[in-house]
Protein backbone atom coordinates (compact mmCIF):
# COMPACT_ATOMS: atom_id res chain seq x y z
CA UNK A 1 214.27 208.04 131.76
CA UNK A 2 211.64 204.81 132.26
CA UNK A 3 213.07 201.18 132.19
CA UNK A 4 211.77 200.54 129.09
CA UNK A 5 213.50 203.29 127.46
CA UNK A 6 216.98 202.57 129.26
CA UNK A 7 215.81 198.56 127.80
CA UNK A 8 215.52 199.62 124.77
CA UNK A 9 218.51 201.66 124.42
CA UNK A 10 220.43 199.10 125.46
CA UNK A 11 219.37 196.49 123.11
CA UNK A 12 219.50 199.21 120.17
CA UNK A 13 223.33 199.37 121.83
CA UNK A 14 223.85 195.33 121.46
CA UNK A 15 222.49 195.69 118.23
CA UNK A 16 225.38 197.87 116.94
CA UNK A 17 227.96 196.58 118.31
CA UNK A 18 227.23 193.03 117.09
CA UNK A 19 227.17 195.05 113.78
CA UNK A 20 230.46 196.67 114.56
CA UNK A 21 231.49 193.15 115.42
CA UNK A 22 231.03 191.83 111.92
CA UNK A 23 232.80 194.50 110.00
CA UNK A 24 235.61 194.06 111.84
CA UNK A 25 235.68 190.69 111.33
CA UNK A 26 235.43 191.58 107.34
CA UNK A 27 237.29 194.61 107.63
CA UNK A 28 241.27 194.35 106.29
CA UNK A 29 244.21 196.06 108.56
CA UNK A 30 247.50 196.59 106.63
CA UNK A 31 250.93 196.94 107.59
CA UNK A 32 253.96 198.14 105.24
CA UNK A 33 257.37 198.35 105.16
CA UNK A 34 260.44 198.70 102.89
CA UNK A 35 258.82 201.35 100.95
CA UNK A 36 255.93 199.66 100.56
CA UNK A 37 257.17 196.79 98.98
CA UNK A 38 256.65 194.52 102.03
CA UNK A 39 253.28 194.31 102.93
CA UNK A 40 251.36 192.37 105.42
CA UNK A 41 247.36 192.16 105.51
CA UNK A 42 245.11 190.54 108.08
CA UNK A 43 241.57 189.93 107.61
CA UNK A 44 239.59 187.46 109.96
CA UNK A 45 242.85 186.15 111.56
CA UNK A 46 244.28 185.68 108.29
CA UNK A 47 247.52 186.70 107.85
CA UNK A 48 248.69 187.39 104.22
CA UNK A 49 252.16 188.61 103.17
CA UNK A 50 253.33 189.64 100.15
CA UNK A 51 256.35 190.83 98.99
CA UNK A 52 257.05 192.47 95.59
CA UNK A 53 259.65 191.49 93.83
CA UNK A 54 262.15 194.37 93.73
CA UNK A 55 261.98 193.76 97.67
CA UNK A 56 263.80 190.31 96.98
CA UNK A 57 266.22 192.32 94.86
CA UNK A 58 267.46 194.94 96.91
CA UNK A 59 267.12 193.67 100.33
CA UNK A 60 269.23 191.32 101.77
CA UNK A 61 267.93 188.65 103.71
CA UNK A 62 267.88 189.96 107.60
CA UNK A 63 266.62 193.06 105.99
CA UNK A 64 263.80 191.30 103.99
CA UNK A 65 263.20 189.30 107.13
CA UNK A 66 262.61 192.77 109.36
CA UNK A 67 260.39 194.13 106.62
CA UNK A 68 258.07 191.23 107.06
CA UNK A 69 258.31 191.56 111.05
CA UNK A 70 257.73 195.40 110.76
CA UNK A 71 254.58 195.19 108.42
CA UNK A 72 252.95 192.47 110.30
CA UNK A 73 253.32 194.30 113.53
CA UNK A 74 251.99 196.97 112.03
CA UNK A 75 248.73 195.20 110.61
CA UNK A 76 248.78 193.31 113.91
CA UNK A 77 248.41 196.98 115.71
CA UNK A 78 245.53 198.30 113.36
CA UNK A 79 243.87 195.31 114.49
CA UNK A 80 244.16 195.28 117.94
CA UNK A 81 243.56 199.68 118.12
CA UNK A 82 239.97 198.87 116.17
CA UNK A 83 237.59 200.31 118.42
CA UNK A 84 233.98 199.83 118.58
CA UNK A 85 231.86 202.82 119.68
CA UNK A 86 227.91 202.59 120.09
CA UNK A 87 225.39 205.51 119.93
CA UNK A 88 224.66 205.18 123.43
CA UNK A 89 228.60 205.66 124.58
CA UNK A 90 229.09 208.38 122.13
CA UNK A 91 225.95 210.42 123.87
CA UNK A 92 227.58 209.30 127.39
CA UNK A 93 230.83 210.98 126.31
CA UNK A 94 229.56 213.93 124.82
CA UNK A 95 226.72 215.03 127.35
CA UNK A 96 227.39 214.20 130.71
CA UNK A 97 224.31 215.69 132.23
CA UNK A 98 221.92 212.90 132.01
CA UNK A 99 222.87 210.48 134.86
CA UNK A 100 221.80 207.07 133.20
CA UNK A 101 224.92 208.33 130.32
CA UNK A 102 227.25 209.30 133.15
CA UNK A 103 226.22 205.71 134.81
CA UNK A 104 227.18 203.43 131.68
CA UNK A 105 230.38 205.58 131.05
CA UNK A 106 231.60 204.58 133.90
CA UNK A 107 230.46 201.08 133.47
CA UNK A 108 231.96 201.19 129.83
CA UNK A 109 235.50 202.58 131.52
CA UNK A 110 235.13 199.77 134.20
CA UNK A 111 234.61 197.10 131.66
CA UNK A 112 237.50 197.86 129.45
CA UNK A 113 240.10 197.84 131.95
């Protein structure tokens, strides 16, 4: 493999995960609890609870309280397990023959640590 096609497979690499990037920042993560009347969404570090009605009914308060906690968290987690995977480290995982793929794997694995 030349330098200009490990250049250009790197940029076509930047490319997508700045578009990865964006949809995340876009993208919604949601996190539910009580039956799904509690229900916490984040989108762009925005945090957005809501909580139906018949949750304020039948819950008491401490419990209402760790249905809020519980479906946060669990947006919060969606959020934070979003992974971002480019052509180039999907060919590095899945063919470990070609040494430049086995090179930025382990780069990649380095990085992320």
């Amino acid at each position: 493999m030349n330098l200009d096609a490990i250049m250009n497979e790197i940029g076509r690499s930047i490319a997508e995960m700045s578009e990865q990037v964006e949809e995340h920042r876009i993208r919604s993560f949601e996190g539910t609890a009580a039956d799904d009347l509690v229900k916490a969404t984040v989108t762009n570090g925005q945090l957005e609870i809501d909580i139906h009605v018949l949750a304020k009914r039948r819950l008491e308060r401490e419990e209402l309280a760790a249905s809020v906690v519980e479906a946060v968290r669990e947006a919060d987690r969606q959020t934070r397990e979003a992974t971002f995977t480019t052509s180039l480290q999907r060919r590095a995982d899945s063919s470990m023959s070609d040494s430049f793929d086995r090179m930025f794997k382990e780069a990649m694995e380095r990085f992320t640590r």
